[in-house]
PDB file of N, CA and C in Angstrom:
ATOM      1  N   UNK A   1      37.605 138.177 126.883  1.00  0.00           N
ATOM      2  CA  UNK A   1      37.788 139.157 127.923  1.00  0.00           C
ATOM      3  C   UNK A   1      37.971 140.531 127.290  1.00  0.00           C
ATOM      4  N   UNK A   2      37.377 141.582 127.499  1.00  0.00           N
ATOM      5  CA  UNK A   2      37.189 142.959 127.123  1.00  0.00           C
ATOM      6  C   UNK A   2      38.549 143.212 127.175  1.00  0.00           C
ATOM      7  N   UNK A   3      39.724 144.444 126.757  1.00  0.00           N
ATOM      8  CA  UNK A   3      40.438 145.053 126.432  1.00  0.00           C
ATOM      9  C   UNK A   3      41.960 143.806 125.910  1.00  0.00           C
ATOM     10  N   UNK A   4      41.769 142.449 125.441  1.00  0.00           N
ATOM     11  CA  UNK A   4      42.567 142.454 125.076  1.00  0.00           C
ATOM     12  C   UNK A   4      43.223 142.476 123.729  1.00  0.00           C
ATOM     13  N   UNK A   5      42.650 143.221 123.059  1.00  0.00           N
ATOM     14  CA  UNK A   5      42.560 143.610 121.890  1.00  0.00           C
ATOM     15  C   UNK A   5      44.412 144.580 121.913  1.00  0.00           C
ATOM     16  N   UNK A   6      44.331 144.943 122.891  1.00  0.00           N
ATOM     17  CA  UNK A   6      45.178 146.623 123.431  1.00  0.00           C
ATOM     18  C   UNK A   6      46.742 145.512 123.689  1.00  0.00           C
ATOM     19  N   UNK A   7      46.364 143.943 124.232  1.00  0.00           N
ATOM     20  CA  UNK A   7      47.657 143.527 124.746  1.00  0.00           C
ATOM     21  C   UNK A   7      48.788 143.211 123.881  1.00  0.00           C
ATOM     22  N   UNK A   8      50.010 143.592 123.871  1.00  0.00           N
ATOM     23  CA  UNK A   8      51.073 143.022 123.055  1.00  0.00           C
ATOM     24  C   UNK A   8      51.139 141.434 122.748  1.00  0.00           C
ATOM     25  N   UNK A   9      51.393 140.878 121.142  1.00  0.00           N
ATOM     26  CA  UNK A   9      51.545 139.860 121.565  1.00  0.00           C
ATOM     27  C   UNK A   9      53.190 139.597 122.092  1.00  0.00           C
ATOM     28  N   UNK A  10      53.192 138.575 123.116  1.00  0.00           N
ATOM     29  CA  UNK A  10      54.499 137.792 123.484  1.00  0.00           C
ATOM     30  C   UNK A  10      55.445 137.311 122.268  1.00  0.00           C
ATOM     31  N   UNK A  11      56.318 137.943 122.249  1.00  0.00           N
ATOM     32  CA  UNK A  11      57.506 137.258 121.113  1.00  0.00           C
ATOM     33  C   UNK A  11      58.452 136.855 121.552  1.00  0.00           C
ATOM     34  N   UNK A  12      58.843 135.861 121.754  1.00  0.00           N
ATOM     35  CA  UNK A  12      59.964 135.164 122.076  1.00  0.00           C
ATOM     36  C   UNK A  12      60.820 134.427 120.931  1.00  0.00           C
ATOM     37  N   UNK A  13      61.927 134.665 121.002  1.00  0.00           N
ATOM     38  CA  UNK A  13      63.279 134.122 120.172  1.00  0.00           C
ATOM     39  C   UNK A  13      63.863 132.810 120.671  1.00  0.00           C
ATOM     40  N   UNK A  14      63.702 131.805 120.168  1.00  0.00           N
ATOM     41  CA  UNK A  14      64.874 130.589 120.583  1.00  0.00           C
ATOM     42  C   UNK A  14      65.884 130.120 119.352  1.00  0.00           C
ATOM     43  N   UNK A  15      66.994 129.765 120.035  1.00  0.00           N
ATOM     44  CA  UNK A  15      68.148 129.806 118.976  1.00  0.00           C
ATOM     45  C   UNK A  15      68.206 128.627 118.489  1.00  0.00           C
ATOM     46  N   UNK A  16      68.526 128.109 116.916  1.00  0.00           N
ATOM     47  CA  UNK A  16      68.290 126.767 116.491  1.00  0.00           C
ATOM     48  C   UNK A  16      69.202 127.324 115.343  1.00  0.00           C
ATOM     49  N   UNK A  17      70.305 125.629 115.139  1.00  0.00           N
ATOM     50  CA  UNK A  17      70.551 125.476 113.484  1.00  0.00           C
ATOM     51  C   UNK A  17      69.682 125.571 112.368  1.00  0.00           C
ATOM     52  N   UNK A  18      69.790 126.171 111.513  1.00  0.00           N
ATOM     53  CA  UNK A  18      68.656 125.794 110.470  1.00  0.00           C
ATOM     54  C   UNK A  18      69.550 125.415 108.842  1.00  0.00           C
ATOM     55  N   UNK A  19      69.357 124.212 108.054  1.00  0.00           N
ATOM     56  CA  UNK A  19      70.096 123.638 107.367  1.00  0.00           C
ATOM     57  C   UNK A  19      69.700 124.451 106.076  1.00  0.00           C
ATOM     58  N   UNK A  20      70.204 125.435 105.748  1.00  0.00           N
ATOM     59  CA  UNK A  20      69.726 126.456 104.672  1.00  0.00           C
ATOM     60  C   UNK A  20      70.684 126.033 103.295  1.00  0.00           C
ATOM     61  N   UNK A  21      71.504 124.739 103.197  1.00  0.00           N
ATOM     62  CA  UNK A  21      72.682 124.751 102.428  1.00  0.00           C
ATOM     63  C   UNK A  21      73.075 126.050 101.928  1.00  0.00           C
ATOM     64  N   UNK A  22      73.985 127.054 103.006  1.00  0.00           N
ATOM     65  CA  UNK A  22      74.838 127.814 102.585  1.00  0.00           C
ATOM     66  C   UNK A  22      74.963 128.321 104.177  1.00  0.00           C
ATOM     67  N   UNK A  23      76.175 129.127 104.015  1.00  0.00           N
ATOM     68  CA  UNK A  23      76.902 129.582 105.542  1.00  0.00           C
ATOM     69  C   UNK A  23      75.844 130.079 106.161  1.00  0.00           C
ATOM     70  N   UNK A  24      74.502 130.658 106.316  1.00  0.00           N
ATOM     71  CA  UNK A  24      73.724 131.094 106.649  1.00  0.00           C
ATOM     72  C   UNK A  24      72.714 130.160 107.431  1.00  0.00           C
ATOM     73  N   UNK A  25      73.744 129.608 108.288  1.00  0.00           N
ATOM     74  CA  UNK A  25      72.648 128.514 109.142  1.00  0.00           C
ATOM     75  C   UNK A  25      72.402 128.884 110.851  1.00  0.00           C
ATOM     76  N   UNK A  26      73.220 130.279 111.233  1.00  0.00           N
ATOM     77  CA  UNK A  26      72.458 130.423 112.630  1.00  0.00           C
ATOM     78  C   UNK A  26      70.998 131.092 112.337  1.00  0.00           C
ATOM     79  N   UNK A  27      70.110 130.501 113.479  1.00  0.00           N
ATOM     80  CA  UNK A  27      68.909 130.791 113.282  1.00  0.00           C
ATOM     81  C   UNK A  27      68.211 130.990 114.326  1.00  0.00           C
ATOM     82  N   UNK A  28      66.710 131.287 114.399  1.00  0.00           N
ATOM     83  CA  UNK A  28      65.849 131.949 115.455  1.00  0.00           C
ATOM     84  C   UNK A  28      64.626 131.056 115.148  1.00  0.00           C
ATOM     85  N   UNK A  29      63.703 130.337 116.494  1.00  0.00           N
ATOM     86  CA  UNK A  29      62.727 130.208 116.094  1.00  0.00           C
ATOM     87  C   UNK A  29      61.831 131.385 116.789  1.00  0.00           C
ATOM     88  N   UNK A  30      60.724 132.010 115.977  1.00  0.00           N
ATOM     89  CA  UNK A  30      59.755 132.562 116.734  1.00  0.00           C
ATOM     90  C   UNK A  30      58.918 132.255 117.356  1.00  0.00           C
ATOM     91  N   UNK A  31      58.332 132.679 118.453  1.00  0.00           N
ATOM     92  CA  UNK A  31      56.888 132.097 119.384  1.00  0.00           C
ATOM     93  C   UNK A  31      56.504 133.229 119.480  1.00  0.00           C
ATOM     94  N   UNK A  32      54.626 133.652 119.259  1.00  0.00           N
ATOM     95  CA  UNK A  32      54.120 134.453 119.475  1.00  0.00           C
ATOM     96  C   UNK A  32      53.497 133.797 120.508  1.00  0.00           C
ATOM     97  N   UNK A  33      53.412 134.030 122.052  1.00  0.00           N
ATOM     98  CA  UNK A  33      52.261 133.279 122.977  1.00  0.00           C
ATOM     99  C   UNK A  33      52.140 131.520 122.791  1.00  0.00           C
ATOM    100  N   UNK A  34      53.494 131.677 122.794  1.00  0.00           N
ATOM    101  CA  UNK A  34      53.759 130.358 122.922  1.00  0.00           C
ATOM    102  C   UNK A  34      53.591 129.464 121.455  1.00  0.00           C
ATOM    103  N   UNK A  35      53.337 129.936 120.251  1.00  0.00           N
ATOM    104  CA  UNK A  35      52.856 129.227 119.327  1.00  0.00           C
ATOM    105  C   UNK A  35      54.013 129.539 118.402  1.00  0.00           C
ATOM    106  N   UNK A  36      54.975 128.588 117.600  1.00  0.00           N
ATOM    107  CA  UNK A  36      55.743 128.363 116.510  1.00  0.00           C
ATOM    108  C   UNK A  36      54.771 129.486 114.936  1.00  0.00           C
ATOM    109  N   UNK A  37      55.548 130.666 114.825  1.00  0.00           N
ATOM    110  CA  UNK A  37      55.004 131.517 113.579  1.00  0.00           C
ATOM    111  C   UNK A  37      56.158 131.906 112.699  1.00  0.00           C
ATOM    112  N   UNK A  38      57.592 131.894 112.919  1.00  0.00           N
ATOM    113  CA  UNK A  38      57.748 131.996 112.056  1.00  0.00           C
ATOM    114  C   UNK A  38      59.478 130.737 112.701  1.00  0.00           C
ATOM    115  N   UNK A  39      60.591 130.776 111.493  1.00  0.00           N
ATOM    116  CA  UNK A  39      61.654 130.812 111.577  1.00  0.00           C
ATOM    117  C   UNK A  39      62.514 132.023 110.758  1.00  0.00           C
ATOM    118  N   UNK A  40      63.635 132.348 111.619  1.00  0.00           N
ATOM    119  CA  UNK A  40      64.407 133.032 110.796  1.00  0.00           C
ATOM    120  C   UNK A  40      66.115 132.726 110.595  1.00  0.00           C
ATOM    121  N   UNK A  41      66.531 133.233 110.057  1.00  0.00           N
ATOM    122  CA  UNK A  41      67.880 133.010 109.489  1.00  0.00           C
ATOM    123  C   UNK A  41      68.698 133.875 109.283  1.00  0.00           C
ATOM    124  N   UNK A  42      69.996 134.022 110.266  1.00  0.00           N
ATOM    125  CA  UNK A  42      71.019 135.380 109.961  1.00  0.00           C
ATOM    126  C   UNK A  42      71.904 135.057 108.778  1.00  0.00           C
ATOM    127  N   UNK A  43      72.066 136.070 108.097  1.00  0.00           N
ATOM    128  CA  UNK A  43      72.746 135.964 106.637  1.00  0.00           C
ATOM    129  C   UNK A  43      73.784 136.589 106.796  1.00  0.00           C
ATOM    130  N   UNK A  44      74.832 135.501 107.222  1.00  0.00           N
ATOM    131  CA  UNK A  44      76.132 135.254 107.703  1.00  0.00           C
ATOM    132  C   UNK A  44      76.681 135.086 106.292  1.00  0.00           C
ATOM    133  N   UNK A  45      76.612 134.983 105.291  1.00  0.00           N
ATOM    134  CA  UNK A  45      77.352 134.864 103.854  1.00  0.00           C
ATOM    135  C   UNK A  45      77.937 135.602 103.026  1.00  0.00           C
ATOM    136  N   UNK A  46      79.302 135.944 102.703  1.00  0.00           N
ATOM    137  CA  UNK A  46      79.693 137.592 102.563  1.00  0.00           C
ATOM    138  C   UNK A  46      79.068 137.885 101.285  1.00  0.00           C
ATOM    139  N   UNK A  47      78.599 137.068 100.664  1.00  0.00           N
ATOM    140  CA  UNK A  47      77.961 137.711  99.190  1.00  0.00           C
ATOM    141  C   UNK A  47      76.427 138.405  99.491  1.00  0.00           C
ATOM    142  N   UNK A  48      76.314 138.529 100.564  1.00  0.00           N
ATOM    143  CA  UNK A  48      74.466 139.178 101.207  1.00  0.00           C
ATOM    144  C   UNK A  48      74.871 140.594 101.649  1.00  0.00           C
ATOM    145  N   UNK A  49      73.716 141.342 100.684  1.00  0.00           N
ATOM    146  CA  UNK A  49      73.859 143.273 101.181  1.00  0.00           C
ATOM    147  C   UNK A  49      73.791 143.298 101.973  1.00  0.00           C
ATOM    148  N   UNK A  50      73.399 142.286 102.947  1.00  0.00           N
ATOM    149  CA  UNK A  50      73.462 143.447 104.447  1.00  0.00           C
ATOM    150  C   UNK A  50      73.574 141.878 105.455  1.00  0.00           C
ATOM    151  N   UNK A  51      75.174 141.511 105.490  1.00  0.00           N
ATOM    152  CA  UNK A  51      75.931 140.455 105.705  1.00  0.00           C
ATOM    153  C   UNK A  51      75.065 140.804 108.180  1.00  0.00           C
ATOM    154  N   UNK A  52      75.022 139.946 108.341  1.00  0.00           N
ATOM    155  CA  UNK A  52      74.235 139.772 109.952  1.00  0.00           C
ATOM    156  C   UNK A  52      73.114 140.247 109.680  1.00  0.00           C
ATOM    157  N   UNK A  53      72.329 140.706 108.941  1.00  0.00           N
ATOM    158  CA  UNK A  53      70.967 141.068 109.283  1.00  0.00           C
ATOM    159  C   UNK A  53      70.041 139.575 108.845  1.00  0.00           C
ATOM    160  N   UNK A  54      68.834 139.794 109.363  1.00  0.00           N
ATOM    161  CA  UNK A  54      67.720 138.748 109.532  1.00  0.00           C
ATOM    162  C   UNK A  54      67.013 138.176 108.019  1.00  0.00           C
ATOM    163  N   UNK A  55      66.381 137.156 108.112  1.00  0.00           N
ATOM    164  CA  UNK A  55      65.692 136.636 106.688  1.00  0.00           C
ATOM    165  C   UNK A  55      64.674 136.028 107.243  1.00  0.00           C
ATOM    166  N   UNK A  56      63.223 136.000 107.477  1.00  0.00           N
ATOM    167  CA  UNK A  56      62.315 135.384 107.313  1.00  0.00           C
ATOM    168  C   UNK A  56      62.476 133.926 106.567  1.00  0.00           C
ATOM    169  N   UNK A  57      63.092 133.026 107.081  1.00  0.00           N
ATOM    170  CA  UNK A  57      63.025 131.336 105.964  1.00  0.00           C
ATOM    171  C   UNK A  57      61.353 131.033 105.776  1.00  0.00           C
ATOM    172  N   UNK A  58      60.599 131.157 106.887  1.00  0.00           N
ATOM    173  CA  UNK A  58      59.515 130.230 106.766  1.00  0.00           C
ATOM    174  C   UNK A  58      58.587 131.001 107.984  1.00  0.00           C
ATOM    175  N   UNK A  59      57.556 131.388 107.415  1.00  0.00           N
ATOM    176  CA  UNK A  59      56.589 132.154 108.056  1.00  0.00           C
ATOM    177  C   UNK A  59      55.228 130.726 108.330  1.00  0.00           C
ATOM    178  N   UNK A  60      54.465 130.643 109.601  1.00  0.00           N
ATOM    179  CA  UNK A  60      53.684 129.897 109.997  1.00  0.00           C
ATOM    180  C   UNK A  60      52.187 130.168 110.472  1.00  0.00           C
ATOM    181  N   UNK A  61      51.071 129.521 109.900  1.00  0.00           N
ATOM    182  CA  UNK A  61      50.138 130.093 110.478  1.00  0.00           C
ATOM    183  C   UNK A  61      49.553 131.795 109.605  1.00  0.00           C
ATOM    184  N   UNK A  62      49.634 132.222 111.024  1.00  0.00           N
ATOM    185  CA  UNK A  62      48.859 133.482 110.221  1.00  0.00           C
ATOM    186  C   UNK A  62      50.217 134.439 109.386  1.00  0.00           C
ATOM    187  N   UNK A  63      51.007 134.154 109.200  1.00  0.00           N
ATOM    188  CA  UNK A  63      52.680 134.376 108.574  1.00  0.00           C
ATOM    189  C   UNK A  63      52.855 133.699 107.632  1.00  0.00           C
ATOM    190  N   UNK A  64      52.015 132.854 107.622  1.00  0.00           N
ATOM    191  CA  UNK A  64      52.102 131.714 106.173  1.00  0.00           C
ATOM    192  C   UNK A  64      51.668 132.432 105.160  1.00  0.00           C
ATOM    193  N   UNK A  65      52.895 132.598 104.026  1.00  0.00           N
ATOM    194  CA  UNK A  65      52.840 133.641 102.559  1.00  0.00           C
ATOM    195  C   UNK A  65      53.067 134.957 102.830  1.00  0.00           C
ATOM    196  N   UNK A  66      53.400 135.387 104.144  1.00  0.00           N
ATOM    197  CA  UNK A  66      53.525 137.072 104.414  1.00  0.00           C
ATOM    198  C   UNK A  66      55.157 136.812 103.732  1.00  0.00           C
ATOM    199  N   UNK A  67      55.295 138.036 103.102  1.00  0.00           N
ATOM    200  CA  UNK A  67      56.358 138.513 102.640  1.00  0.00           C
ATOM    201  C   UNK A  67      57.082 139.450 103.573  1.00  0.00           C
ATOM    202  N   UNK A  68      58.237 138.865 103.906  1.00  0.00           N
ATOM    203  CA  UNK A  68      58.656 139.988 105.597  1.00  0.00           C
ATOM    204  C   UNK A  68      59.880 140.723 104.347  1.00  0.00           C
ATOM    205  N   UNK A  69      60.134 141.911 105.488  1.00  0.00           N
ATOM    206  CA  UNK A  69      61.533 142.243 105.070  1.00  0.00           C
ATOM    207  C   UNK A  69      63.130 142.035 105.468  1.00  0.00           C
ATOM    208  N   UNK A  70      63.735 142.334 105.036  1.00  0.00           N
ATOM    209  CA  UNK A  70      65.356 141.799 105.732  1.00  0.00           C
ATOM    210  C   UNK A  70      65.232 142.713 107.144  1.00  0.00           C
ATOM    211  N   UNK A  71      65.376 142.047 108.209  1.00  0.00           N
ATOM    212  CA  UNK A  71      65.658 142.677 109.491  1.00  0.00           C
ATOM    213  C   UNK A  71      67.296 142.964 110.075  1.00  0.00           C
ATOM    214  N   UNK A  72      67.473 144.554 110.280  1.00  0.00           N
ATOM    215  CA  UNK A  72      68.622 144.591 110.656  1.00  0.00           C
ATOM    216  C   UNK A  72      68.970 143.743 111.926  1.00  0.00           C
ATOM    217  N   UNK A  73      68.394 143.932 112.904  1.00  0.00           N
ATOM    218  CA  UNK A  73      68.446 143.855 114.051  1.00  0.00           C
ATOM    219  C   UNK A  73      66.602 142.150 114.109  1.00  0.00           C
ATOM    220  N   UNK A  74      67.079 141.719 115.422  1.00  0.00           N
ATOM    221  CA  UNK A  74      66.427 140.893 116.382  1.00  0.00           C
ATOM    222  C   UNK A  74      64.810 141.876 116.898  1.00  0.00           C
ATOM    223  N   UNK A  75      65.402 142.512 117.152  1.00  0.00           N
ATOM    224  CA  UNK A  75      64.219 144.118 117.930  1.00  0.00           C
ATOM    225  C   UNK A  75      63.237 144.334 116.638  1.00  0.00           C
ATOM    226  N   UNK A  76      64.160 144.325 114.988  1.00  0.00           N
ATOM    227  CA  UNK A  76      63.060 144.831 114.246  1.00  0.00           C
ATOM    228  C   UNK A  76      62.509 143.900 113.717  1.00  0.00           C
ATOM    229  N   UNK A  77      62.829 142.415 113.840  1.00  0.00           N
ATOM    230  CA  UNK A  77      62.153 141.672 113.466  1.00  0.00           C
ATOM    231  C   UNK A  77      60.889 141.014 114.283  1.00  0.00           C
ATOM    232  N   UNK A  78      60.915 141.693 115.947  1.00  0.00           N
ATOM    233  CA  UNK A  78      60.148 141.474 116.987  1.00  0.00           C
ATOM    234  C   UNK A  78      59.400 142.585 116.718  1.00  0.00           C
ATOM    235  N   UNK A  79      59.375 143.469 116.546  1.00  0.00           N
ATOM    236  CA  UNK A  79      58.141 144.577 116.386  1.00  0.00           C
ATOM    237  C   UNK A  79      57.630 144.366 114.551  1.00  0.00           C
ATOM    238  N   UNK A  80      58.512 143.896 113.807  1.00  0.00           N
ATOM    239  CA  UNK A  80      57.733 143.209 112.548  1.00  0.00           C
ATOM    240  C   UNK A  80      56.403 142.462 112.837  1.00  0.00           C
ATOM    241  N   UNK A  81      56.704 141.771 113.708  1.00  0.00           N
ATOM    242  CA  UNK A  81      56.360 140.752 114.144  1.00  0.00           C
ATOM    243  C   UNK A  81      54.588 140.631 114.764  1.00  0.00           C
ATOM    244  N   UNK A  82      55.185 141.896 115.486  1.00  0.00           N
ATOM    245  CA  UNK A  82      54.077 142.397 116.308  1.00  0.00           C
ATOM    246  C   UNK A  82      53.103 142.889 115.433  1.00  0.00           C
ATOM    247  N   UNK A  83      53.338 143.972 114.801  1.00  0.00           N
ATOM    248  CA  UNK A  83      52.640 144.206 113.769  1.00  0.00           C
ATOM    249  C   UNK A  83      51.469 143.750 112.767  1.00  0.00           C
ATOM    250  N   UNK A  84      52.266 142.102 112.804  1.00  0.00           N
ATOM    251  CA  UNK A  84      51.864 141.990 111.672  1.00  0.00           C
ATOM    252  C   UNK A  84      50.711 141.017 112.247  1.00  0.00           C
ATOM    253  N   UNK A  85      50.909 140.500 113.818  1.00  0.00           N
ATOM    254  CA  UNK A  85      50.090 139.897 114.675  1.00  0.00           C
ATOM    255  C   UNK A  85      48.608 140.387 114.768  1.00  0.00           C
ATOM    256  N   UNK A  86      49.019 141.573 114.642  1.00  0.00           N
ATOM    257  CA  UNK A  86      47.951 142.616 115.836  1.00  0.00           C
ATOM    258  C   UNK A  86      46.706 142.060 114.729  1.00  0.00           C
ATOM    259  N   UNK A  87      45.454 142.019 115.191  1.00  0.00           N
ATOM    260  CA  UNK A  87      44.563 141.937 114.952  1.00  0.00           C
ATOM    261  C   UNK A  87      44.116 140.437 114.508  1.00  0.00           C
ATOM    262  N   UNK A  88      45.268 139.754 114.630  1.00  0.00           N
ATOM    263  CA  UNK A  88      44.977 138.094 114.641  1.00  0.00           C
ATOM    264  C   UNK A  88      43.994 137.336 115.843  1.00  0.00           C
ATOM    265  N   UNK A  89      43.275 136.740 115.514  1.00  0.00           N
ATOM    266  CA  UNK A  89      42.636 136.384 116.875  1.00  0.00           C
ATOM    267  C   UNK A  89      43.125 135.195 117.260  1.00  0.00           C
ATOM    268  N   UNK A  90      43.099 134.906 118.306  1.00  0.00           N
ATOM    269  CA  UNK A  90      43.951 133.350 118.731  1.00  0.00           C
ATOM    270  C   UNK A  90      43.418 133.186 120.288  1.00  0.00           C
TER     271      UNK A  90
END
């Protein structure tokens, strides 16, 4: 279909344990349009520079081997996200 090149993809967050052996086990799964792309992991551990911000554990698909960065925030790991989507075809 013509212009959807222009559409955002859908990112959705669902909340999951993730068994990281270390205090750093609340976690996020990602869905772009419904499809499992990445997991992430808040780095809840006081020995981490930047103790609540985000970690990429495991990137999926077209995220598989992308090197993300530490996300302060939920928001910057959703427009990471987006980003890094755009031009994926699916």
């Amino acid at each position: 279909m013509a212009g959807q090149d222009n559409v955002e993809p859908l990112v959705v967050f669902q909340p999951i344990s993730v068994d990281t052996a270390s205090p750093d086990q609340t976690g996020m799964l990602v869905m772009v349009n419904g499809l499992l792309v990445a997991v992430l992991a808040r780095l809840d551990a006081p020995w981490h520079e930047c103790p609540g911000a985000w970690h990429m554990e495991a990137g999926l698909g077209p995220l598989m081997g992308v090197r993300a960065p530490v996300f302060d925030t939920l928001q910057d790991a959703r427009r990471w996200v987006r980003r890094s989507m755009q031009g994926q075809a699916r």
